[in-house]
C-alpha atoms as a PDB file:
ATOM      1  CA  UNK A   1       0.000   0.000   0.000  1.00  0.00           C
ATOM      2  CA  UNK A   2       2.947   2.387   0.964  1.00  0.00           C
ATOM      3  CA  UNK A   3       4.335   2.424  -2.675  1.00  0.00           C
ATOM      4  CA  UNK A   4       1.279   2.076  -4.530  1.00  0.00           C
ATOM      5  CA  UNK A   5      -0.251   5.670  -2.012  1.00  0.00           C
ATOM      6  CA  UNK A   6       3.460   7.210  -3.462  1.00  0.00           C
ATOM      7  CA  UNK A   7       2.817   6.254  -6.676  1.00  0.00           C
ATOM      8  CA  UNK A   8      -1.033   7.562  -7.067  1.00  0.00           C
ATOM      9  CA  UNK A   9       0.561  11.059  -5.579  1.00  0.00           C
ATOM     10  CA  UNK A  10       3.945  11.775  -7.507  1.00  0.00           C
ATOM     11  CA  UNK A  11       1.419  10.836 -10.725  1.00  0.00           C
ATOM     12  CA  UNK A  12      -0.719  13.154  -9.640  1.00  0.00           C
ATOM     13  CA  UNK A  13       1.826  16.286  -8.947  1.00  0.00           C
ATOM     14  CA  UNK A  14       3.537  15.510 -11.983  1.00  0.00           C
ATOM     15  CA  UNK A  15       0.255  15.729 -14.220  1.00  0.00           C
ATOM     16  CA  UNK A  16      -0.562  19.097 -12.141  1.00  0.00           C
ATOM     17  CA  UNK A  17       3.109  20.208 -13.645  1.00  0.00           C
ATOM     18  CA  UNK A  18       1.926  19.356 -17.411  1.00  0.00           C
ATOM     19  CA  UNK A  19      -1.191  20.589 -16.697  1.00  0.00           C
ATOM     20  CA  UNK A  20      -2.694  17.121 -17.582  1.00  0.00           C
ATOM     21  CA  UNK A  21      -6.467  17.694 -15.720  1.00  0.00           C
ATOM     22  CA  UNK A  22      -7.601  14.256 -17.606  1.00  0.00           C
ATOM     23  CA  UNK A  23      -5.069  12.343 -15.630  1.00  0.00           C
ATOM     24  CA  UNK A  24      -5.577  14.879 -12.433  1.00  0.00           C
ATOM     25  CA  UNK A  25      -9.132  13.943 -12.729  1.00  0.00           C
ATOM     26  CA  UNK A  26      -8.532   9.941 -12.742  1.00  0.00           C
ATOM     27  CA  UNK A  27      -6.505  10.650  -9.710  1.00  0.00           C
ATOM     28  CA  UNK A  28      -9.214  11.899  -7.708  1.00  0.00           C
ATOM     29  CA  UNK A  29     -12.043  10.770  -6.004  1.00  0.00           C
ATOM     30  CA  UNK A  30     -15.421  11.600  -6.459  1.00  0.00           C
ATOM     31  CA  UNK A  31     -16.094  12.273  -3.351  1.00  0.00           C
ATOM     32  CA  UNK A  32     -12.490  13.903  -2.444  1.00  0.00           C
ATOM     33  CA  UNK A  33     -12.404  15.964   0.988  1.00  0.00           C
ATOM     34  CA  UNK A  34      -9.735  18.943   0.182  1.00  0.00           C
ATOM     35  CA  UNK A  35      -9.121  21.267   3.151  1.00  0.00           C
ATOM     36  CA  UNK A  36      -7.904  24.819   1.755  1.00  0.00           C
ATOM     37  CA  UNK A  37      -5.863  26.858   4.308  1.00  0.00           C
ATOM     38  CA  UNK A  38      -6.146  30.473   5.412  1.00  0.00           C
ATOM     39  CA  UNK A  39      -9.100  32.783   5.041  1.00  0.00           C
ATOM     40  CA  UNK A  40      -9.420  33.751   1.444  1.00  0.00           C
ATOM     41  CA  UNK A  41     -11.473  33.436  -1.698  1.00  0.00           C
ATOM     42  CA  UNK A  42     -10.091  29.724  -2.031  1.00  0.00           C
ATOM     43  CA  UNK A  43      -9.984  28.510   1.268  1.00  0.00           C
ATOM     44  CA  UNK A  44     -12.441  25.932   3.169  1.00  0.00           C
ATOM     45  CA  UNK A  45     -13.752  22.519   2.782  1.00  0.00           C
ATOM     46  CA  UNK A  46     -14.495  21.344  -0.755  1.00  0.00           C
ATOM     47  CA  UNK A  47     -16.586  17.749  -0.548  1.00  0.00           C
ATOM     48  CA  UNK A  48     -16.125  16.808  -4.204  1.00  0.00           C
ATOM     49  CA  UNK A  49     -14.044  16.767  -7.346  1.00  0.00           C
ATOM     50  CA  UNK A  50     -15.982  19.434  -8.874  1.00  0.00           C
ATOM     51  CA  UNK A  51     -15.518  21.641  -6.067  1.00  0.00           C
ATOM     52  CA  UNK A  52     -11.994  21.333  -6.200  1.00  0.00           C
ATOM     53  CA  UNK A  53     -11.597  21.698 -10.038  1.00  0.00           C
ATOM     54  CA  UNK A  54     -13.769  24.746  -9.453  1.00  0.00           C
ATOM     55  CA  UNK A  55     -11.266  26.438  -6.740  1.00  0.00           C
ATOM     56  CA  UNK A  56      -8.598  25.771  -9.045  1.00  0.00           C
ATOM     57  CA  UNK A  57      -9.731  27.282 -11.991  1.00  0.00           C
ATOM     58  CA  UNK A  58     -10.866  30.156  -9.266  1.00  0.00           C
ATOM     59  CA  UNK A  59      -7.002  29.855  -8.665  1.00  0.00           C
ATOM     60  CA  UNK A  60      -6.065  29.922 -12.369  1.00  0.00           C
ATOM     61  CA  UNK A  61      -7.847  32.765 -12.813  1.00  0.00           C
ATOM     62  CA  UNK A  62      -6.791  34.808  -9.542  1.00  0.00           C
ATOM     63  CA  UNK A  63      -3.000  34.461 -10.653  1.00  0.00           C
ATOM     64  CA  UNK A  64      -3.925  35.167 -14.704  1.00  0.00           C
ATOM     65  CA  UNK A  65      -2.994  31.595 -15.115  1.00  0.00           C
ATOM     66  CA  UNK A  66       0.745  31.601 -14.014  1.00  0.00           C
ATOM     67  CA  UNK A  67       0.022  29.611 -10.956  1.00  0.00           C
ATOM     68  CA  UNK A  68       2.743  26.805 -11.112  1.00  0.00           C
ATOM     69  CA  UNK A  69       4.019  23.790  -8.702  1.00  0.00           C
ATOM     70  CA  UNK A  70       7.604  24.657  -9.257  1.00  0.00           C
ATOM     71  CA  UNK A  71       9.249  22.032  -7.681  1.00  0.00           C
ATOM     72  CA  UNK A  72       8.233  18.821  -5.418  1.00  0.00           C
ATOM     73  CA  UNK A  73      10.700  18.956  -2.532  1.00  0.00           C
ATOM     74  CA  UNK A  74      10.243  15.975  -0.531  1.00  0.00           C
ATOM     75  CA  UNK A  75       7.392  13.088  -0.065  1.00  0.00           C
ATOM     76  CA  UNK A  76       7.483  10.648   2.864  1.00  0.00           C
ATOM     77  CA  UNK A  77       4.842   8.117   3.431  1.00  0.00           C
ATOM     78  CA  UNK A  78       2.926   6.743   6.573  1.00  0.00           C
ATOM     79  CA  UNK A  79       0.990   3.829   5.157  1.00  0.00           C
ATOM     80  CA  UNK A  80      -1.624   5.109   2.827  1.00  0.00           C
ATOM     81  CA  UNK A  81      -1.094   9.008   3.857  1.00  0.00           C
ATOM     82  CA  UNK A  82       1.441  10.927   1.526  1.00  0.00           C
ATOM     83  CA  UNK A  83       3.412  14.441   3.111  1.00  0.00           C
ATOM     84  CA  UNK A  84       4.528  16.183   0.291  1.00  0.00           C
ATOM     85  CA  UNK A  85       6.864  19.523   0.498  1.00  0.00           C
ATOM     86  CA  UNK A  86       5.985  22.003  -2.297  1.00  0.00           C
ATOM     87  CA  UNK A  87       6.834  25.390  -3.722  1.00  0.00           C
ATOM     88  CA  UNK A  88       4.464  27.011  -5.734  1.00  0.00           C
ATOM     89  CA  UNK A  89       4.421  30.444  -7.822  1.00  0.00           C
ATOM     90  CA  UNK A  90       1.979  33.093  -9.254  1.00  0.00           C
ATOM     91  CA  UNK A  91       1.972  36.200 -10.836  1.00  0.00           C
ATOM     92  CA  UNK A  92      -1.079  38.835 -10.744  1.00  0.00           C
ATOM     93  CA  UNK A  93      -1.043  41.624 -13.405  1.00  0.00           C
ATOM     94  CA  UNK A  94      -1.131  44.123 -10.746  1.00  0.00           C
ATOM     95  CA  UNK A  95       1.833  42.780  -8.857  1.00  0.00           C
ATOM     96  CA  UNK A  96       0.854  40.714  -6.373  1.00  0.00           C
ATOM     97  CA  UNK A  97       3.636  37.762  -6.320  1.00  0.00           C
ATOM     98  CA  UNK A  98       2.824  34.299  -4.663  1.00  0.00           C
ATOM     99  CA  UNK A  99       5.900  32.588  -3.804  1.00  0.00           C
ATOM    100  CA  UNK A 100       5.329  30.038  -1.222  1.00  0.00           C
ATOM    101  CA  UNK A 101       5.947  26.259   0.219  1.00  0.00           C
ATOM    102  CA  UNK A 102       3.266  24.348   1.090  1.00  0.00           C
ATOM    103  CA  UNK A 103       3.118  20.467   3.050  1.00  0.00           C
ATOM    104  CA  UNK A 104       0.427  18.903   1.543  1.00  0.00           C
ATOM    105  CA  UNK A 105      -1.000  15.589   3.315  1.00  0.00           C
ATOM    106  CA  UNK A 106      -2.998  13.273   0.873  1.00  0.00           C
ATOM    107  CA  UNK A 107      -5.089   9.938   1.824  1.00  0.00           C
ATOM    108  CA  UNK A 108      -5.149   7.033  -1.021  1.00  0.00           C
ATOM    109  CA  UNK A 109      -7.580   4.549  -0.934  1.00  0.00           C
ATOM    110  CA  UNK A 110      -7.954   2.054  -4.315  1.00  0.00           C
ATOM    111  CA  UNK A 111      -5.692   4.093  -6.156  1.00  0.00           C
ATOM    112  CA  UNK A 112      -7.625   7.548  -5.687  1.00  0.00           C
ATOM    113  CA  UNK A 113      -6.515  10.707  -3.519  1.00  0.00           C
ATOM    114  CA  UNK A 114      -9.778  10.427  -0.955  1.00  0.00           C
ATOM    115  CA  UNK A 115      -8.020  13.371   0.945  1.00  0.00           C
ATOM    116  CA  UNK A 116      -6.221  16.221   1.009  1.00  0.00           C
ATOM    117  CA  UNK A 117      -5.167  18.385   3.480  1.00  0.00           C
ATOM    118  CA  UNK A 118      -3.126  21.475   2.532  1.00  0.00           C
ATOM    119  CA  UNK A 119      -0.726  23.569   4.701  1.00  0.00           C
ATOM    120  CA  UNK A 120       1.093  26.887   4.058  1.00  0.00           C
ATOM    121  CA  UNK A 121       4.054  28.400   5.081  1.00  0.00           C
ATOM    122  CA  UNK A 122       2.951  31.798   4.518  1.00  0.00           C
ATOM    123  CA  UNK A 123      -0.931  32.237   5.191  1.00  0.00           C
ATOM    124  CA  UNK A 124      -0.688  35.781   5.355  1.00  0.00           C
ATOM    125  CA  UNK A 125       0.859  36.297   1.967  1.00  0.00           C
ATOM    126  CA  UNK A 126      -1.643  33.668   0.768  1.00  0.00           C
ATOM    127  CA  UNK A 127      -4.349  35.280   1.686  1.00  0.00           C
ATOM    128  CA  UNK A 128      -3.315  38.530   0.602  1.00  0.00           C
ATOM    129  CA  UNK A 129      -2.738  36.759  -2.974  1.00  0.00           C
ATOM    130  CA  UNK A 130      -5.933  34.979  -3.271  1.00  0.00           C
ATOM    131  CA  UNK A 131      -8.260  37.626  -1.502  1.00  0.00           C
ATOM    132  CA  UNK A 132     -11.503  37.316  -0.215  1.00  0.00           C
END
C-alpha cells in the first residue's frame, strides 16, 4: 500500500506540472475531501471533485494563469497518507507575487486521492494573494 499511495501522488503532482487535468481527474475521487488553508477566496472545505476543479480554476484565474508547482521537494509516506513539500508560484497583473511552500497531506484509498489536506508556510501572503 505504501508504494502504490506514493505512486497515485507523484502521478498526480507531476500531471498538475503538465497541466494534464484528464489524468488529475482519474486521480481523484469523487467524493475527495480537500481542506484549503487560510481565510481567502479559495480557502475551506471542498466535498467533491468538482468543487476542487472549481477552486482551481478560481485559482487559475486569480493568478492570470501563471500559478505553477515549481518544484516537489520531498514526499514521505505513513501507510496510505502521503506528506509532500511544495513550492508554488503566481503572478497577478497588478503585482501581487505568490511565492510560497506548502506540506500537503494526501489519503489514497484504491488508487484515488480520498483526501487532502493542505498547509502553508505563509498564510498571510496567501491570503493577501488569493483575496476574499
Amino acid at each position: 500500500m505504501k508504494n502504490d499511495a506514493k505512486s497515485v501522488v507523484m502521478d498526480f503532482l507531476t500531471a498538475r506540472q503538465q497541466g494534464n487535468n484528464e489524468k488529475i481527474d482519474s486521480l481523484l475521487s469523487d467524493k475527495i475531501e480537500w481542506i484549503q488553508p487560510g481565510n481567502n477566496s479559495t480557502s475551506g472545505l471542498k466535498k467533491s471533485k468538482p468543487e476542487v476543479f472549481q477552486m482551481v480554476g478560481k485559482m487559475f484565474d486569480l493568478s492570470a494563469n501563471s500559478l505553477k508547482l515549481t518544484e516537489i521537494k520531498s514526499t514521505t509516506v505513513n501507510g496510505n497518507r502521503v506528506a509532500c513539500l511544495l513550492h508554488w508560484n503566481g503572478a497577478q497583473p497588478d503585482g501581487g507575487i505568490l511565492d510560497v511552500d506548502n506540506i500537503d497531506v494526501y489519503t489514497v484509498e484504491h488508487g484515488q486521492i480520498t483526501e487532502a489536506e493542505i498547509f502553508s508556510a505563509d498564510l498571510i501572503a496567501e491570503d493577501k494573494f488569493w483575496g476574499n
